[in-house]
C-alpha atoms as a PDB file:
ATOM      1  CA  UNK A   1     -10.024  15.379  -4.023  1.00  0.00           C
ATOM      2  CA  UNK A   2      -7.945  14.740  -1.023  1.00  0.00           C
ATOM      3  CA  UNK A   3      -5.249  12.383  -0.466  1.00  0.00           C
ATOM      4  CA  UNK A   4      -7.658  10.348   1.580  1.00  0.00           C
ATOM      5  CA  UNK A   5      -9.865  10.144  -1.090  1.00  0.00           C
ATOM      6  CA  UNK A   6      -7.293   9.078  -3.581  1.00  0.00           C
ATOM      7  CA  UNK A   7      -6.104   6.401  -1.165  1.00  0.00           C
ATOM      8  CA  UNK A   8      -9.415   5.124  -0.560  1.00  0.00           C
ATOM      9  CA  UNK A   9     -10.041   4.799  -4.327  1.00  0.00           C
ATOM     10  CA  UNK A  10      -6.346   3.021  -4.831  1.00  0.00           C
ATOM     11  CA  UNK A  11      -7.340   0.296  -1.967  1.00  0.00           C
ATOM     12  CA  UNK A  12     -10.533  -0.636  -3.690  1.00  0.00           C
ATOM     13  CA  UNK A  13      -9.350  -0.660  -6.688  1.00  0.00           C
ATOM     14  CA  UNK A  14      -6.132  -3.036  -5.536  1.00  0.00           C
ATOM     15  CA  UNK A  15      -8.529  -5.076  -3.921  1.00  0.00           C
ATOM     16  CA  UNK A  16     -10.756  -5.663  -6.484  1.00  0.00           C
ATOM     17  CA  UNK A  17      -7.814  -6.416  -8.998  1.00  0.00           C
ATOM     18  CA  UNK A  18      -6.572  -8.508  -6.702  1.00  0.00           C
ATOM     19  CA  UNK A  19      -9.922 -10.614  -5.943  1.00  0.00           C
ATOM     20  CA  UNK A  20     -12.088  -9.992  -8.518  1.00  0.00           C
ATOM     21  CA  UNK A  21     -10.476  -9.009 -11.881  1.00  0.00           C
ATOM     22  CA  UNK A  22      -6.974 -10.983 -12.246  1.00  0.00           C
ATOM     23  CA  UNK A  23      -7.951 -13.385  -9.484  1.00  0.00           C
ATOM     24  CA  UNK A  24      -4.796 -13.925  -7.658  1.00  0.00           C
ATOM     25  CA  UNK A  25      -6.105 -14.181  -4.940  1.00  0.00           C
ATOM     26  CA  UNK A  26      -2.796 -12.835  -3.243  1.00  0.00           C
ATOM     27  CA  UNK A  27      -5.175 -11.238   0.164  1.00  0.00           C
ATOM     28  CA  UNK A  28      -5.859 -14.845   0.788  1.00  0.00           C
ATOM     29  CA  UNK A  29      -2.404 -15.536   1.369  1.00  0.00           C
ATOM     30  CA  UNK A  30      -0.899 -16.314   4.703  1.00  0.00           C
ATOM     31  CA  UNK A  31       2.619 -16.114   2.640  1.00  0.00           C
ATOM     32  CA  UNK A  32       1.733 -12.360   1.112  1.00  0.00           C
ATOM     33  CA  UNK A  33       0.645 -10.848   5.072  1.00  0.00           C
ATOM     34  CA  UNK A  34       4.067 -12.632   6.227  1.00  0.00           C
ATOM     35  CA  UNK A  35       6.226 -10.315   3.387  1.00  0.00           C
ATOM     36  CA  UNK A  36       3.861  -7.454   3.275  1.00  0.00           C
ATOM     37  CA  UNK A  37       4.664  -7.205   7.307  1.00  0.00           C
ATOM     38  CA  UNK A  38       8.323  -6.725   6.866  1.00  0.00           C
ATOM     39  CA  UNK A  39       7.218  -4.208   4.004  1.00  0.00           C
ATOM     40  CA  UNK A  40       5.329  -2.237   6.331  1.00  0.00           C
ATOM     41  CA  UNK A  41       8.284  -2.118   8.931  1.00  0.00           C
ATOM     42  CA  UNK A  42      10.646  -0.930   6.157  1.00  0.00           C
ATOM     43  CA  UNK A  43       7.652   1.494   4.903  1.00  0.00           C
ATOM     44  CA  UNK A  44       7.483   2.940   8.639  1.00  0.00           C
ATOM     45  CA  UNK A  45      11.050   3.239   9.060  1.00  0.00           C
ATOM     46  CA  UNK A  46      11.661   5.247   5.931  1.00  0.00           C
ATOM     47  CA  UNK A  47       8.151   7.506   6.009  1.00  0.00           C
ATOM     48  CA  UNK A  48       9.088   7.984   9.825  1.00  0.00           C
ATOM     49  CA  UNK A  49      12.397   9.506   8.701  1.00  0.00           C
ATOM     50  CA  UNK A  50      11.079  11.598   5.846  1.00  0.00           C
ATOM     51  CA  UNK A  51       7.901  12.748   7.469  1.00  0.00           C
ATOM     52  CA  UNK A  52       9.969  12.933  11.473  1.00  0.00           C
ATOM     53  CA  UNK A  53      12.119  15.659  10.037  1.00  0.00           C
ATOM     54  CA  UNK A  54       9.714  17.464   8.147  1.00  0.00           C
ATOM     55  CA  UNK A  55      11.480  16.806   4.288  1.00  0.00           C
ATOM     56  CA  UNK A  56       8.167  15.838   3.630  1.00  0.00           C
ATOM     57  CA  UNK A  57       5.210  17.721   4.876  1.00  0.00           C
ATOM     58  CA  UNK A  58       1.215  17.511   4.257  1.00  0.00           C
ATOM     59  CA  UNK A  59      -1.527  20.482   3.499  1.00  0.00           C
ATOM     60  CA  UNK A  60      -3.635  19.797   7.072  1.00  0.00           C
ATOM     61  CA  UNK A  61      -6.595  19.621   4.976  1.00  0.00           C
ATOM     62  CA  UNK A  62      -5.855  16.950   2.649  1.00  0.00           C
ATOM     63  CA  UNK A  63      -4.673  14.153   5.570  1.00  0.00           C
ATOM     64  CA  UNK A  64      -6.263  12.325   8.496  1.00  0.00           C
ATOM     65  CA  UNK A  65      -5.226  14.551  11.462  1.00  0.00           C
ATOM     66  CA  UNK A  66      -3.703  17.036   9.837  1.00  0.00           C
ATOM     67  CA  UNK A  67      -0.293  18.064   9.070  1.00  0.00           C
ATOM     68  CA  UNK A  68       1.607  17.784  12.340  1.00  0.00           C
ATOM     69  CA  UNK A  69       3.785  14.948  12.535  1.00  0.00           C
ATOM     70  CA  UNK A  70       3.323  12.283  16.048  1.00  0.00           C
ATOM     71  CA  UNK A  71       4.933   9.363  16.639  1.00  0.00           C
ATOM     72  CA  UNK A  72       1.551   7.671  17.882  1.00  0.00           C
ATOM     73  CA  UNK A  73      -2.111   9.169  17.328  1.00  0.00           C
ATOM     74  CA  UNK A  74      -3.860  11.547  15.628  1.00  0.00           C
ATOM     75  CA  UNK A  75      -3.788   9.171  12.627  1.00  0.00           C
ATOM     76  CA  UNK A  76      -0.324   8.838  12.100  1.00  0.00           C
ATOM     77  CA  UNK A  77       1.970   5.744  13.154  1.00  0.00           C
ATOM     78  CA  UNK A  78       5.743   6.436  13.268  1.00  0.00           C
ATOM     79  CA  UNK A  79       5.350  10.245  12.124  1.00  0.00           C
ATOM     80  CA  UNK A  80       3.661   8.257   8.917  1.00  0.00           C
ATOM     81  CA  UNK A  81      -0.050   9.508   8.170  1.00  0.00           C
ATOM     82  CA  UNK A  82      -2.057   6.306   7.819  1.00  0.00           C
ATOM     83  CA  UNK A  83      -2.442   7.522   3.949  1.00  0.00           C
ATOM     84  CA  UNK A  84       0.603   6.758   3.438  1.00  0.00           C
ATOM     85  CA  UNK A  85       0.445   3.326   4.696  1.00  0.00           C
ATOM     86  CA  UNK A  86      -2.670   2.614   2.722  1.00  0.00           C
ATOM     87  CA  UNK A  87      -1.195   4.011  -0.439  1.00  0.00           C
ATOM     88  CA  UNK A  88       1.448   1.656   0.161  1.00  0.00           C
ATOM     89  CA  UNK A  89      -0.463  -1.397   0.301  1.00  0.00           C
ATOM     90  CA  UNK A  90      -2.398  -0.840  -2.419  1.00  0.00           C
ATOM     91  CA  UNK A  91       0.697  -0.016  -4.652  1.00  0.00           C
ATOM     92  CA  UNK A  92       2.338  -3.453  -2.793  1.00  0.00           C
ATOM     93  CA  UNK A  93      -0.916  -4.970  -3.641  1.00  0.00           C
ATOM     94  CA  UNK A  94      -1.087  -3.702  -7.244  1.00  0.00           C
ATOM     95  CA  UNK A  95       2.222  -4.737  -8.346  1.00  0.00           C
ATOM     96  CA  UNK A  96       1.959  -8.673  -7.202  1.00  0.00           C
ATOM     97  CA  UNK A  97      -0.656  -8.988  -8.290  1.00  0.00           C
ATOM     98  CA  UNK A  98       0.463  -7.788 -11.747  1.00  0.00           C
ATOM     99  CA  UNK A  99       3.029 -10.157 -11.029  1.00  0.00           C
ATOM    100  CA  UNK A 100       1.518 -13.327 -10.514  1.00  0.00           C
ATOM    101  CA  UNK A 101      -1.119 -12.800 -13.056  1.00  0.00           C
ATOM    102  CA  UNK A 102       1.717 -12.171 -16.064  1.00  0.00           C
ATOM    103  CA  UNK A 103       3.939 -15.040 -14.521  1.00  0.00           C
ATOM    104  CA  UNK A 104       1.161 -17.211 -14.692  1.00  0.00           C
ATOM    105  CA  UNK A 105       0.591 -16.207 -18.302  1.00  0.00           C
ATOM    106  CA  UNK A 106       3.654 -16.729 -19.143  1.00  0.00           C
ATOM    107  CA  UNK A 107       3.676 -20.532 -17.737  1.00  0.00           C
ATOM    108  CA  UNK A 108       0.510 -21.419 -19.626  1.00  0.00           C
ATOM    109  CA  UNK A 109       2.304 -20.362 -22.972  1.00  0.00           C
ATOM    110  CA  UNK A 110       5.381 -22.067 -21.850  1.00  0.00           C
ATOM    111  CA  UNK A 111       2.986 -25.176 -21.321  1.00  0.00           C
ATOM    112  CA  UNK A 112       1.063 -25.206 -24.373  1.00  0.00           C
ATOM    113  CA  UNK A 113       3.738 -25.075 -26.538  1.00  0.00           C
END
């Protein structure tokens, strides 16, 4: 399995947690694509850096484009293979939603009692 692969499967699978299975609904948000835009800056910044100077590198075969880094094209934005930035929204995605659903939990106990 490739890294694309993976990441594909992780962006489903946030999705689908996200919509369909804790029903957050967090996608529909005009408030999450507001924060998860200055996440993505701060994600560029700091894969650019890692990925720019080579402490991080990729097997060609496993990424978009392969392995070279580019600060535009070839499937890469800021150095940062778009893999990376997919990973990262599904992780982002993963973990508010998690976060929501068991604060919401949490409220309705509160409530009942």
């Amino acid at each position: 399995m490739t890294y694309t692969d993976a990441v594909a499967l992780g962006v489903v699978f946030a999705v689908l947690l996200d919509l369909a299975v804790l029903r957050t609904n967090l996608l529909r948000r005009k408030a999450f694509w507001a924060s998860y835009a200055i996440i993505v800056g701060f994600q560029l910044l700091v894969n650019g850096i890692l990925t720019g100077n080579r402490l991080v590198m990729y097997s060609p075969s496993k990424v978009l484009g392969g392995a070279t880094p580019q600060l535009l094209g070839g499937w890469r934005i800021a150095d940062a293979p778009v893999e990376d930035l997919l990973f990262g929204f599904s992780l982002v995605v993963q973990t508010l939603a998690w976060w929501v659903w068991w604060g919401r939990r949490i409220e309705q106990r509160a409530g009942a009692q």
